[in-house]
Protein backbone atom coordinates (compact mmCIF):
# COMPACT_ATOMS: atom_id res chain seq x y z
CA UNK A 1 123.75 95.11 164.91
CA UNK A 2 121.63 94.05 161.82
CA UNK A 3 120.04 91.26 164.67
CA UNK A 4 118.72 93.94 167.04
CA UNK A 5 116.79 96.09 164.18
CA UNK A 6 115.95 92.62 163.18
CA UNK A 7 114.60 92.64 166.60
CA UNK A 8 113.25 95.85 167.16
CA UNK A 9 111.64 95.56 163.79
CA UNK A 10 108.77 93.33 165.85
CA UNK A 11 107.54 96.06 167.63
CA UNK A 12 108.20 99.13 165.49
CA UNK A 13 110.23 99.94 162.41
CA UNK A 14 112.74 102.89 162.83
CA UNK A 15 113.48 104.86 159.91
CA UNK A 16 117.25 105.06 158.52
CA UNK A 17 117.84 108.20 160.90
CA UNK A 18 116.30 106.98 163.86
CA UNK A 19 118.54 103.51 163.57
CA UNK A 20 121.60 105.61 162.83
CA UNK A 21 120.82 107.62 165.76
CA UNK A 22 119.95 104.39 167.90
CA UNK A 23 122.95 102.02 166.64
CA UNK A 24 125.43 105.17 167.38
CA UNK A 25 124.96 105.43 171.02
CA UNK A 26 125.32 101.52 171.30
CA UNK A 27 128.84 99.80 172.03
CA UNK A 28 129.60 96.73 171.12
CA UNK A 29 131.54 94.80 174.00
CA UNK A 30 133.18 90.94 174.52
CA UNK A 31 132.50 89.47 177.32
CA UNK A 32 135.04 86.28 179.14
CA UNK A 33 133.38 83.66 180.58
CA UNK A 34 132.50 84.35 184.29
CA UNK A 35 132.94 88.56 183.57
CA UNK A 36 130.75 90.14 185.94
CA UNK A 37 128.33 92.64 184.37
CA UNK A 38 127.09 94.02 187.26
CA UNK A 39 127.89 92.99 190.91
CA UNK A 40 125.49 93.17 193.95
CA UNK A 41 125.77 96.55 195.57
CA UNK A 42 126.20 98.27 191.89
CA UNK A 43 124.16 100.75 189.98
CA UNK A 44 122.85 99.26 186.98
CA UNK A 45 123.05 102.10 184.16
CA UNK A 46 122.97 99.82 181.06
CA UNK A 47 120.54 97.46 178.81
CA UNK A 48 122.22 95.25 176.61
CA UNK A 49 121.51 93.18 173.61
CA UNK A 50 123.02 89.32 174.21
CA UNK A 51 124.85 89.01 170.41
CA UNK A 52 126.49 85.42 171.92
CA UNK A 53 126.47 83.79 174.94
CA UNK A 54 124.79 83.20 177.69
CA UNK A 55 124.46 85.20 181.16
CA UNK A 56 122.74 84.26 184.67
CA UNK A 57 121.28 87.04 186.46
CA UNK A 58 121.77 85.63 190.41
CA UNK A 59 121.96 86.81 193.87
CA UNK A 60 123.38 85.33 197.40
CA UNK A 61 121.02 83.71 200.15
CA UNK A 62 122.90 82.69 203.23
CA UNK A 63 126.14 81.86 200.84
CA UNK A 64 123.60 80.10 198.11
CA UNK A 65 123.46 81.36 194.65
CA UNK A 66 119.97 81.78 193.50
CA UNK A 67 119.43 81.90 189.58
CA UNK A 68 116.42 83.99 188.81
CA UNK A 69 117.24 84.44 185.21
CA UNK A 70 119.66 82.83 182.50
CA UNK A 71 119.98 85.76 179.47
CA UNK A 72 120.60 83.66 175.60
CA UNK A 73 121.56 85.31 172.31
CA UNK A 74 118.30 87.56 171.13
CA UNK A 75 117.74 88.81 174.86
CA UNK A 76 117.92 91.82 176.29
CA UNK A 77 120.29 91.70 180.16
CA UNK A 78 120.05 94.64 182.64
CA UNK A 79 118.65 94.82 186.20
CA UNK A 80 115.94 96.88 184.94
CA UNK A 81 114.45 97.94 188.71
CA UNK A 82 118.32 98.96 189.45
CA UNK A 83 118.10 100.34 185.86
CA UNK A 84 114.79 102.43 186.70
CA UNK A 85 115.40 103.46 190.20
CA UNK A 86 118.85 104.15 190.23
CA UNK A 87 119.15 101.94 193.68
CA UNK A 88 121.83 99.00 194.18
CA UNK A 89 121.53 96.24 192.52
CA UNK A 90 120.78 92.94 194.66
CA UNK A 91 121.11 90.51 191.70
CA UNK A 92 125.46 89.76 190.11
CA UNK A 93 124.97 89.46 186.56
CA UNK A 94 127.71 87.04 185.15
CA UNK A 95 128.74 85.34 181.74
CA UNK A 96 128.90 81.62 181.53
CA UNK A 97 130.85 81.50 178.78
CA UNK A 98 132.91 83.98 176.10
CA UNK A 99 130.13 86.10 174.94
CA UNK A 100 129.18 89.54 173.14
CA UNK A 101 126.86 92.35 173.78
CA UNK A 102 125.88 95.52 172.72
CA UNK A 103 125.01 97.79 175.18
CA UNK A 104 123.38 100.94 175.96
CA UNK A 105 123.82 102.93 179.03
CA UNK A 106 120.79 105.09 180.28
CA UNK A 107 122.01 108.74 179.59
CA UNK A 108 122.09 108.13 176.20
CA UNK A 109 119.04 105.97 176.03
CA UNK A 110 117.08 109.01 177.71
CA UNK A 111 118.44 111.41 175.02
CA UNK A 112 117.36 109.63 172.39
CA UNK A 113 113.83 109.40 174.27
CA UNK A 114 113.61 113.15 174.08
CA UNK A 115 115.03 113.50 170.93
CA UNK A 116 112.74 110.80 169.00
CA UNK A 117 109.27 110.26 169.70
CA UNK A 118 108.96 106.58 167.80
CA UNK A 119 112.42 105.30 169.78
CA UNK A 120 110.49 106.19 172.99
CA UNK A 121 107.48 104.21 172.11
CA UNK A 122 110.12 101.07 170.98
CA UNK A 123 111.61 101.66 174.64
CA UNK A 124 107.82 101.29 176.16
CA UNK A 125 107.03 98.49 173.49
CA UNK A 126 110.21 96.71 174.54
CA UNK A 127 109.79 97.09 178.78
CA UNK A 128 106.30 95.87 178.20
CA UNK A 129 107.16 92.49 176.85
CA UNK A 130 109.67 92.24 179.14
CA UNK A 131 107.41 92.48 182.04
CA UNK A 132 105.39 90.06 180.18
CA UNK A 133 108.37 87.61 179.93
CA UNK A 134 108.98 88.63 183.91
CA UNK A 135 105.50 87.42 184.48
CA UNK A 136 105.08 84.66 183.04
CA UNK A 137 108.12 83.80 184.85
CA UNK A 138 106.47 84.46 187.90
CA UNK A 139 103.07 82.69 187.22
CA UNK A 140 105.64 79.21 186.12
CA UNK A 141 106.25 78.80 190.13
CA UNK A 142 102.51 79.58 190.90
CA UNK A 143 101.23 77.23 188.53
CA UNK A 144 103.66 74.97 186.90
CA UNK A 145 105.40 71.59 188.10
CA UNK A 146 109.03 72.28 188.47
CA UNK A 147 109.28 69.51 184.99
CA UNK A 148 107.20 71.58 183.00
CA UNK A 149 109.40 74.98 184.20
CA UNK A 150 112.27 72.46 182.90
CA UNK A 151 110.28 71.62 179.60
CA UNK A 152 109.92 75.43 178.58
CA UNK A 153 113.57 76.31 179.42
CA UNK A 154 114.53 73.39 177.01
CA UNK A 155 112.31 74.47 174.85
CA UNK A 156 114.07 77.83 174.90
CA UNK A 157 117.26 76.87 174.20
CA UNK A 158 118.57 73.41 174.80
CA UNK A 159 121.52 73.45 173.10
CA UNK A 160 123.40 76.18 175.35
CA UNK A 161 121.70 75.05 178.45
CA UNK A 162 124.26 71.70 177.71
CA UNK A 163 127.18 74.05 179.26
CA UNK A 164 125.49 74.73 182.03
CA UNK A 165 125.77 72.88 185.38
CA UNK A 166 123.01 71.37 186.64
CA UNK A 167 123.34 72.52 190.09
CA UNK A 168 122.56 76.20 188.50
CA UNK A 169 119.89 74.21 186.84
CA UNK A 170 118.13 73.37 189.72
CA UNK A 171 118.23 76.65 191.44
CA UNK A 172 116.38 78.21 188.45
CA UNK A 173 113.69 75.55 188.32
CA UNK A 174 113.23 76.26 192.63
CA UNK A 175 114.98 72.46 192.74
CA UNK A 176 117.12 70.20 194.64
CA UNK A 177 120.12 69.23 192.37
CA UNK A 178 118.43 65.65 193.02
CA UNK A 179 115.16 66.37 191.99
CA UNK A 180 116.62 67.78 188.43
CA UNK A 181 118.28 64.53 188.02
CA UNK A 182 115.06 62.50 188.45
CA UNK A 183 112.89 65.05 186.13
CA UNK A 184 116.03 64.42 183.59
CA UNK A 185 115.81 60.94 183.50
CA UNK A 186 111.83 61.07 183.28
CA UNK A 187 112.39 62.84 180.21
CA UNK A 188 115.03 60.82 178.74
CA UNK A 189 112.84 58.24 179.11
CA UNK A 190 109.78 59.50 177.43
């Protein structure tokens, strides 16, 4: 818990009250590796906090899995436009390995939006640099080489991206299987 006021702390510092309130209305849950969080068709009613472990956020194209998002330790997961519009979710959200999060679900986030005034601004603090992240995300297949997408998600967190297979690789980057396996070896031989 200490890690997300740790967290939070970079965008507003809560008062003893306001993190009692906060950290009360947040369970702590373990994850198995390949537990759905949230399956297509599903309401997403939750943020969480990734404690350990890592998640991909995916959905189905004619039978192919399409990673949009992989979710490491110091992240927030949700389907936030699910989360916010209270429609199905199109995306699964699954853990790749044994994992624990703490999560909120949006009737008590709301309630503590009425009831404290800073906790609101964290929330709007918080959804803005995630749109930020979701952004930048967005401008890497606009403007960036699918090596340098590869480069930055290294640079994120190379040593958990080791468990994870490269065809799932791939479909983050917007790559053949092939293709990662030549951008690989370009960089092993740098």
């Amino acid at each position: 818990m200490e890690q997300i006021r740790n967290y939070f702390s970079k965008f507003i510092v809560l008062t003893d009250t306001e993190w009692n309130a906060f950290s009360s209305a947040i369970r702590k849950e373990t994850c198995t590796k390949k537990q759905f969080l949230l399956q297509q068709g599903e309401e997403c009613d939750f943020i969480a906090f990734v404690g350990e472990g890592l998640f991909r956020f995916y959905y189905l194209q004619e039978g192919e899995e399409k990673i949009t998002a992989f979710f490491f330790p110091g992240d927030f997961v949700s389907n936030y436009r699910s989360f916010l519009t209270r429609q199905p979710s199109e995306h699964y959200i699954e853990s790749m390995s044994d994992s624990v999060i703490y999560k909120i679900h949006r009737n008590e986030l709301n309630a503590l939006y009425n009831e404290y005034k800073s906790i609101e601004r964290l929330g709007r603090l918080i959804a803005e640099n995630l749109y930020l992240v979701v952004t930048k995300r967005l401008d890497s297949f606009l403007y960036s080489t699918p090596e340098e997408r590869y480069k930055e998600l290294l640079n994120r967190n190379s040593r958990l991206l080791q468990d994870v297979p490269q065809y799932m690789l791939a479909s983050y980057l917007g790559v053949k299987p092939e293709t990662l396996s030549r951008i690989r070896a370009r960089k092993q031989a740098d």
